[in-house]
C-alpha atoms as a PDB file:
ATOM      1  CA  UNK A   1       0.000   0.000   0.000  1.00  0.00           C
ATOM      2  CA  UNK A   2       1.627   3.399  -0.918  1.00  0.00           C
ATOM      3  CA  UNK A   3       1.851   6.033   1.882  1.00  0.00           C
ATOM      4  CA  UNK A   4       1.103   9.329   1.288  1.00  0.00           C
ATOM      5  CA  UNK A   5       1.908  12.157   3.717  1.00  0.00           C
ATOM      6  CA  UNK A   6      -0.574  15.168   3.874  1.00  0.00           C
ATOM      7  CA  UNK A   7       0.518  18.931   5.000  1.00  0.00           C
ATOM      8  CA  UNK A   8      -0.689  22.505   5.181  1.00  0.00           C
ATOM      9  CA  UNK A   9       1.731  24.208   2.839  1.00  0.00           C
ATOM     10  CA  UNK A  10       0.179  27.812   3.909  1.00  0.00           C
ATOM     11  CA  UNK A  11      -2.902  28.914   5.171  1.00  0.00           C
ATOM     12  CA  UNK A  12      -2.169  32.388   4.319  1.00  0.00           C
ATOM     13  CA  UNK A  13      -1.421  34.720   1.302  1.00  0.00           C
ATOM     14  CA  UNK A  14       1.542  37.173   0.562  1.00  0.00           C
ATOM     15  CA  UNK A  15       0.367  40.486  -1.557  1.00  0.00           C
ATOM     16  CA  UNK A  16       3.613  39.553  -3.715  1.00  0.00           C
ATOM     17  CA  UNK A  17       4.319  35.972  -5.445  1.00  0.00           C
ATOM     18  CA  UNK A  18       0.946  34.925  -6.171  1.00  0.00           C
ATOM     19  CA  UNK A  19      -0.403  34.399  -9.496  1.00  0.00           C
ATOM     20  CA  UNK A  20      -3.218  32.241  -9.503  1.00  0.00           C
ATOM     21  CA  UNK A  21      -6.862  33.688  -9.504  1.00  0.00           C
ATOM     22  CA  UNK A  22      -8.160  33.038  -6.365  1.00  0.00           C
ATOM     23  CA  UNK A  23     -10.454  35.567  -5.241  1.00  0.00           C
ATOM     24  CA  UNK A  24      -7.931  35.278  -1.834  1.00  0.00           C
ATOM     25  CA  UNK A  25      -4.872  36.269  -3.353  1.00  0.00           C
ATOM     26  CA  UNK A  26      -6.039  38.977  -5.209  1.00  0.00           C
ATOM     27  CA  UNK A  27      -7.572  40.538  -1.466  1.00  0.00           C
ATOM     28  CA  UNK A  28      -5.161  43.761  -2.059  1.00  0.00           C
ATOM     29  CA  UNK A  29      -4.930  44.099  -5.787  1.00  0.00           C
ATOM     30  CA  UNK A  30      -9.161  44.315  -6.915  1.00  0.00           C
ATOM     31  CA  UNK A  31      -7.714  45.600 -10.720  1.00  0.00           C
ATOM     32  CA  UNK A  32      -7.427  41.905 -10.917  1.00  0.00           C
ATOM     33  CA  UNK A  33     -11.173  41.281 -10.623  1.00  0.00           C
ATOM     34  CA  UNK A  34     -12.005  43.494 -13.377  1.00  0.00           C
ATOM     35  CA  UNK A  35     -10.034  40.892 -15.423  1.00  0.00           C
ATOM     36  CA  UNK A  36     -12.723  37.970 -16.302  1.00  0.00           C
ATOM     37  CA  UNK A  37      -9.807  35.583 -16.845  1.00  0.00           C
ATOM     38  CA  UNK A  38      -9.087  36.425 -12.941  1.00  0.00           C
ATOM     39  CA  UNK A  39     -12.982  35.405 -12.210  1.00  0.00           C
ATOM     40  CA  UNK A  40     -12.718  32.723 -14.479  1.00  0.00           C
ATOM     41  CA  UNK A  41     -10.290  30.896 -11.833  1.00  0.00           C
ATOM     42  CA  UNK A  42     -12.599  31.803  -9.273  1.00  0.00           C
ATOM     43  CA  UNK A  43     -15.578  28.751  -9.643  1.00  0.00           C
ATOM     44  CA  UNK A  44     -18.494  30.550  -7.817  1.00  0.00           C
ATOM     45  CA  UNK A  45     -18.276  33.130 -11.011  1.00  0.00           C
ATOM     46  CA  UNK A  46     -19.913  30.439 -13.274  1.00  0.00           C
ATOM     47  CA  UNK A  47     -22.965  31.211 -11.416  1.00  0.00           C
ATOM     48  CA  UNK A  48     -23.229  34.611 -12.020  1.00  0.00           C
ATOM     49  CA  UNK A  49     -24.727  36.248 -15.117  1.00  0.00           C
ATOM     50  CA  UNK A  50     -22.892  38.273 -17.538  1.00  0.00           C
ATOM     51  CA  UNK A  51     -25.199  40.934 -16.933  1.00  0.00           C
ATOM     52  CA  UNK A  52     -24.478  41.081 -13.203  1.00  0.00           C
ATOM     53  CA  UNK A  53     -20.669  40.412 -13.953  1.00  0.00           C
ATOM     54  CA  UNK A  54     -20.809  43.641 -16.353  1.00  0.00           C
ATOM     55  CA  UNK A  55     -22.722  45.521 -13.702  1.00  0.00           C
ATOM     56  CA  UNK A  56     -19.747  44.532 -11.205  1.00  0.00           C
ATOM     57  CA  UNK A  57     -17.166  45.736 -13.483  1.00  0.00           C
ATOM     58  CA  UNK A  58     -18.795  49.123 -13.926  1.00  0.00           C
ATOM     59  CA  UNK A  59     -19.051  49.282 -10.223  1.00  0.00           C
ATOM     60  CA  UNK A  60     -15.945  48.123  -9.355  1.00  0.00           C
ATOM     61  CA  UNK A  61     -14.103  50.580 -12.061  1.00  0.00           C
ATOM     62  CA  UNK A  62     -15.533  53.339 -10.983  1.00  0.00           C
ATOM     63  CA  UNK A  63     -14.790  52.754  -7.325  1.00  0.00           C
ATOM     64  CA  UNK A  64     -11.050  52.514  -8.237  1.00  0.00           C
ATOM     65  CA  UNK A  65     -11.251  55.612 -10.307  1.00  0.00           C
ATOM     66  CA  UNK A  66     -12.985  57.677  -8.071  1.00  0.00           C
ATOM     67  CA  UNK A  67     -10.533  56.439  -4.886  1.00  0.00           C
ATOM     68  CA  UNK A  68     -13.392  54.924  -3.072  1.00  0.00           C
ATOM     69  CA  UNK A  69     -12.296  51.797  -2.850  1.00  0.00           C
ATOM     70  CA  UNK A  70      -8.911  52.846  -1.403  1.00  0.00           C
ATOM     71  CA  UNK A  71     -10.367  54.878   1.213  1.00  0.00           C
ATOM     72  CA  UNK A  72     -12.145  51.839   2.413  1.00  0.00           C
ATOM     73  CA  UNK A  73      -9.431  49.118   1.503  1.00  0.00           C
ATOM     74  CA  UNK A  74      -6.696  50.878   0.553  1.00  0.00           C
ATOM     75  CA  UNK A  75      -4.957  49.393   3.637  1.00  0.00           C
ATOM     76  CA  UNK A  76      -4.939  45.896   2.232  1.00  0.00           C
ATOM     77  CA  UNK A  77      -2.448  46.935  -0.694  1.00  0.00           C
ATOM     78  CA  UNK A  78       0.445  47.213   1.828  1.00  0.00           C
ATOM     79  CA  UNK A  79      -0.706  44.630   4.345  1.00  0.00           C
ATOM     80  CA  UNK A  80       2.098  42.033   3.570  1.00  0.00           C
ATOM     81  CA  UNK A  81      -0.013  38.981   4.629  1.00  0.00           C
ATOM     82  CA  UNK A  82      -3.977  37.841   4.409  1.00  0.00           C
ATOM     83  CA  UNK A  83      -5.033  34.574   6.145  1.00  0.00           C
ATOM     84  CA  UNK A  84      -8.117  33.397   3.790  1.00  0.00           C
ATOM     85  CA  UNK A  85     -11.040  31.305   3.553  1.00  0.00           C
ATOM     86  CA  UNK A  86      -8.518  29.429   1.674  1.00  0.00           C
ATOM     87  CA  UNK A  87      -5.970  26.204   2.535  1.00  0.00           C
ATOM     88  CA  UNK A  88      -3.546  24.567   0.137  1.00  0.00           C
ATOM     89  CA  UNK A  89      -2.666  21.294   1.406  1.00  0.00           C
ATOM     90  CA  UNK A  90       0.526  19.349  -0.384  1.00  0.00           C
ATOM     91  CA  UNK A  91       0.584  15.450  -0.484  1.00  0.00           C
ATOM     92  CA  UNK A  92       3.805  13.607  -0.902  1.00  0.00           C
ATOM     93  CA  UNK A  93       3.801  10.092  -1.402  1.00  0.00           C
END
């Protein structure tokens, strides 16, 4: 019987390094999200509507543009480290 050992690589993200699309490593960087290739990665995306995804965009742009969403978030651009919904776990035989 092959043995296979199981570990928690990270249960956290760094701002810097990642380049997958999960909506968790993107927490300080929401250009990403206008992206749809970024959603794409992100599964519970293929639920919502282009119509509502367009509507997001819009929103989301304009929020950026208009420094909104920095005055809210803006914080989580130079917070080096978000622990996420998130856990990659690494098997090794």
């Amino acid at each position: 019987m092959l043995s296979t050992r199981v570990a928690l690589a990270s249960g956290s993200y760094r701002r810097t390094g990642c380049t997958h699309g999960f909506a968790d490593a993107v927490y300080g960087r929401s250009e990403r999200m206008l992206e749809r290739d970024t959603r794409r990665a992100q599964s519970a995306w293929s639920f919502v509507s282009d119509d509502a995804q367009d509507r997001f965009e819009h929103r989301l742009s304009a929020e950026l543009t208009s420094g909104d969403w920095d005055a809210r978030y803006g914080h989580l651009r130079t917070q080096p480290e978000f622990k996420g919904s998130m856990q990659i776990l690494v098997a090794k035989p």
